[in-house]
C-alpha atoms as a PDB file:
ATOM      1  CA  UNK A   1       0.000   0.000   0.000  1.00  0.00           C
ATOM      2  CA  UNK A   2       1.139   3.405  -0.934  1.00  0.00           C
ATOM      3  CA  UNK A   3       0.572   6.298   1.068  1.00  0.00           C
ATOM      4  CA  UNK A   4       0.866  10.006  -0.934  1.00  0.00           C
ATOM      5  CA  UNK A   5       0.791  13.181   0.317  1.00  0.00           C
ATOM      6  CA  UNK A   6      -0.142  17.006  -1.901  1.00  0.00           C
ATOM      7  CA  UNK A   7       3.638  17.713  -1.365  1.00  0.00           C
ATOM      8  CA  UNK A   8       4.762  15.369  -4.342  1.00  0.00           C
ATOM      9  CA  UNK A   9       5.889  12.715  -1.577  1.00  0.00           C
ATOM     10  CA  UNK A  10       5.450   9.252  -0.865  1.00  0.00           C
ATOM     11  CA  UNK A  11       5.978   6.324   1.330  1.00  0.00           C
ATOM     12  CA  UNK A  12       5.595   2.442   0.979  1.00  0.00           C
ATOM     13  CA  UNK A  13       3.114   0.929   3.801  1.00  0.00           C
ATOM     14  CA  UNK A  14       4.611  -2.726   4.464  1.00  0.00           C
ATOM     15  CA  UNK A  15       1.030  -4.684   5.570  1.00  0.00           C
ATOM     16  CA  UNK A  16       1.355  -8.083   7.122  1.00  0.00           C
ATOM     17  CA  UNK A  17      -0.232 -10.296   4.829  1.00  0.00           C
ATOM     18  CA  UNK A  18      -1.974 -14.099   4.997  1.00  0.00           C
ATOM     19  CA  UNK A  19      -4.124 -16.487   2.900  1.00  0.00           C
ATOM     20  CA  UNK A  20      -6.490 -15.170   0.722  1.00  0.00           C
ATOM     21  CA  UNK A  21      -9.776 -14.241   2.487  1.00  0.00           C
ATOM     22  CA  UNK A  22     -12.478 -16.799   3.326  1.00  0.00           C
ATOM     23  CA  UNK A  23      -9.952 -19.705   2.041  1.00  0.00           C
ATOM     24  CA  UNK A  24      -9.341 -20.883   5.520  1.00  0.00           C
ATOM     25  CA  UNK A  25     -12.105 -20.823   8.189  1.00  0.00           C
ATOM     26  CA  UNK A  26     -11.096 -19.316  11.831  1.00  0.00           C
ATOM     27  CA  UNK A  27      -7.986 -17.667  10.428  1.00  0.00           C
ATOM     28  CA  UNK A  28      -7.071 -14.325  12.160  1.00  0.00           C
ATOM     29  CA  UNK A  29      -5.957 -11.492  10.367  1.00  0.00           C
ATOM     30  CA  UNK A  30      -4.014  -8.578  12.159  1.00  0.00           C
ATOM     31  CA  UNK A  31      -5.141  -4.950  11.621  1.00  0.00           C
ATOM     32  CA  UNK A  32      -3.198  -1.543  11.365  1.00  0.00           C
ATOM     33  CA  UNK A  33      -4.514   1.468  11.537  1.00  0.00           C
ATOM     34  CA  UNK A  34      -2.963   5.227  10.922  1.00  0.00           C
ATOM     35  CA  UNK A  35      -4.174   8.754  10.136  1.00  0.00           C
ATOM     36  CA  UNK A  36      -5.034   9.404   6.666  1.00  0.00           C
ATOM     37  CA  UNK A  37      -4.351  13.324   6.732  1.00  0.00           C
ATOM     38  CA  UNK A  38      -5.900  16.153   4.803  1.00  0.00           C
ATOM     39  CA  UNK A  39      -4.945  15.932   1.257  1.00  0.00           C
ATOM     40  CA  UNK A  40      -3.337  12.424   1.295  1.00  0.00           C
ATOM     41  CA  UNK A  41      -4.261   9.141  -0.322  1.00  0.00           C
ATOM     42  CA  UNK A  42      -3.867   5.296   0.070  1.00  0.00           C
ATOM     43  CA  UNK A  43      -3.280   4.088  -3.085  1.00  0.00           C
ATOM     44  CA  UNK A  44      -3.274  -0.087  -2.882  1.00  0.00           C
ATOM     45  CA  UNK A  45      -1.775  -1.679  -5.344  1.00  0.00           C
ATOM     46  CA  UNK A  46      -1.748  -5.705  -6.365  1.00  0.00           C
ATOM     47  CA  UNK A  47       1.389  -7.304  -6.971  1.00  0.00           C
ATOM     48  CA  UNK A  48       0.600  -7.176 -11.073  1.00  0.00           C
ATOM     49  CA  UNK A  49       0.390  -3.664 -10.985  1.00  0.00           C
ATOM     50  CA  UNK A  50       4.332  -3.288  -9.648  1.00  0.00           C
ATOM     51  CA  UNK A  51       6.151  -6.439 -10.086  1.00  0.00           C
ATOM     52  CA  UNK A  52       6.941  -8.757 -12.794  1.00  0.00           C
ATOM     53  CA  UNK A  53      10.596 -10.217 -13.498  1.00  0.00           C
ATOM     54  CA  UNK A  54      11.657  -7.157 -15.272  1.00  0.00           C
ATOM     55  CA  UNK A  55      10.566  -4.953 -12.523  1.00  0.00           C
ATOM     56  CA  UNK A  56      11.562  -5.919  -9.027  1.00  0.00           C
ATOM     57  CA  UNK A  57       8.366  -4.859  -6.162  1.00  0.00           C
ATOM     58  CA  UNK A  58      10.572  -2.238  -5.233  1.00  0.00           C
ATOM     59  CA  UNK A  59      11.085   0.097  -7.998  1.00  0.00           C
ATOM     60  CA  UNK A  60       7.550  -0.771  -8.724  1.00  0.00           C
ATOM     61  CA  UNK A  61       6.513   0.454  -5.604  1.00  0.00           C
ATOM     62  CA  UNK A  62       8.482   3.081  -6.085  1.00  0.00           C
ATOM     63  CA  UNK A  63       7.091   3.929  -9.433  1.00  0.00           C
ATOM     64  CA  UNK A  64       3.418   3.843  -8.469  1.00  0.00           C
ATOM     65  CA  UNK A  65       4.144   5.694  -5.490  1.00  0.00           C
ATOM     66  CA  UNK A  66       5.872   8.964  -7.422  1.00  0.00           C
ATOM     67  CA  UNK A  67       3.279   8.817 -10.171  1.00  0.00           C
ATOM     68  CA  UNK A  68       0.318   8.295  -7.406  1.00  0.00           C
ATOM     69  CA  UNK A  69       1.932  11.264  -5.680  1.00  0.00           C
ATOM     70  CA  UNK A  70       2.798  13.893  -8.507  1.00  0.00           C
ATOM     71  CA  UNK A  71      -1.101  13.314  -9.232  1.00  0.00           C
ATOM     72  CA  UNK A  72      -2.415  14.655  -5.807  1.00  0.00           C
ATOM     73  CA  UNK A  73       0.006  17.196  -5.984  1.00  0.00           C
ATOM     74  CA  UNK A  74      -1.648  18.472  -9.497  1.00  0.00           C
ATOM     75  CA  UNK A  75      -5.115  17.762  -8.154  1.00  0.00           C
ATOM     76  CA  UNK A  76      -5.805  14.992  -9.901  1.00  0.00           C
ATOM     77  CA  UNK A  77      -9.225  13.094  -9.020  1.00  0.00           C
ATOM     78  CA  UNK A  78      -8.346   9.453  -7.584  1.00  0.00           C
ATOM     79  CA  UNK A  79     -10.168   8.119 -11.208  1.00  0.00           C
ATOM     80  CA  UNK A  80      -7.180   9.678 -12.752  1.00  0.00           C
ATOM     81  CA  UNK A  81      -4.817   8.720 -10.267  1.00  0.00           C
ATOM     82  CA  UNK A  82      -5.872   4.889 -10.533  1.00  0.00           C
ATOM     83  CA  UNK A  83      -5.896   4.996 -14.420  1.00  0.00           C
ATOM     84  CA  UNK A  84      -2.181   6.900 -14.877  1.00  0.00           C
ATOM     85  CA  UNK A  85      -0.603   4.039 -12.031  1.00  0.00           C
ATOM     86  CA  UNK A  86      -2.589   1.249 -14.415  1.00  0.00           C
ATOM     87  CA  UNK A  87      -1.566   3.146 -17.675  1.00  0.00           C
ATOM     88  CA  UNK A  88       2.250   2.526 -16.418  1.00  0.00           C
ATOM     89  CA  UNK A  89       1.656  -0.925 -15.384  1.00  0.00           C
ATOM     90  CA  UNK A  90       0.365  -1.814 -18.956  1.00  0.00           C
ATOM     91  CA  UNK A  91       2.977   0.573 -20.719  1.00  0.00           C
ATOM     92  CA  UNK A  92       5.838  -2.111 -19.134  1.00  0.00           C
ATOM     93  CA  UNK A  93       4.004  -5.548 -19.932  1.00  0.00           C
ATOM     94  CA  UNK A  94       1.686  -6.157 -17.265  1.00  0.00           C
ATOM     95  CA  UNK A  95      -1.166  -8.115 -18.241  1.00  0.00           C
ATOM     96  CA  UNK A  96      -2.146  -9.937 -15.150  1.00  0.00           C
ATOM     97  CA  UNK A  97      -3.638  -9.593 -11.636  1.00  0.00           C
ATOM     98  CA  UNK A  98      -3.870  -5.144 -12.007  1.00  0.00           C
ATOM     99  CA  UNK A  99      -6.134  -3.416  -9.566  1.00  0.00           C
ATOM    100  CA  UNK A 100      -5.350  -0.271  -7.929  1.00  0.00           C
ATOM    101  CA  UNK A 101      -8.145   1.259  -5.928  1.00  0.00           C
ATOM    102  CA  UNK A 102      -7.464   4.902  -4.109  1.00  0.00           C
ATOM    103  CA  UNK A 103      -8.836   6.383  -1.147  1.00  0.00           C
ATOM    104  CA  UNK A 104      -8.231  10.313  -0.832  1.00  0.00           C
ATOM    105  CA  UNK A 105      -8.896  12.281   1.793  1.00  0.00           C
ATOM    106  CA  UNK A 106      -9.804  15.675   1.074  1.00  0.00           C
ATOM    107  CA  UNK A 107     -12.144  17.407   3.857  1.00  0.00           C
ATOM    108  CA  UNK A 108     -10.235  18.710   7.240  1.00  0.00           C
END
């Protein structure tokens, strides 16, 4: 999960993980929670969106995470935020497992 802010800046959100919902009964899950401050979004990405073996998790992280940024900083709506992060994914090969849904915060 990325985490951008208006200012053009960005940082990577490291989420335990575990099975796949609902595909073992009684499993426990842990939870996180942080502030989402004014003007800031959550941008969560799956893993087809910024890896594949000619782009190691971390640059694509790193590449969502600018472009996801540089958006809210030009007031981009999170439609257009979603679509330019899924634009790059295609523009290197990506073909499978893409979804990148945005939450943005913009009230006080």
């Amino acid at each position: 999960m990325l985490h951008a802010h208006d200012d053009g800046s960005h940082e990577v959100r490291h989420l335990q993980g575990g099975p796949v919902l609902g595909v073992l009964p009684g499993t426990d899950y842990d939870e996180e929670s942080f502030a989402l401050e004014h003007d800031s979004a959550l941008v969560m990405v799956s893993d087809g969106v910024v890896e594949d073996p000619g782009l190691p998790l971390d640059a694509g992280l790193e590449q969502a995470g600018r472009l996801a940024a540089q958006d809210l900083h030009d007031g981009l709506d999170i439609e257009a935020t979603a679509d330019r992060v899924l634009d790059a994914a295609v523009a290197v090969g990506h073909q499978d497992d893409v979804a990148v849904p945005v939450i943005r915060r913009t009230g006080e």
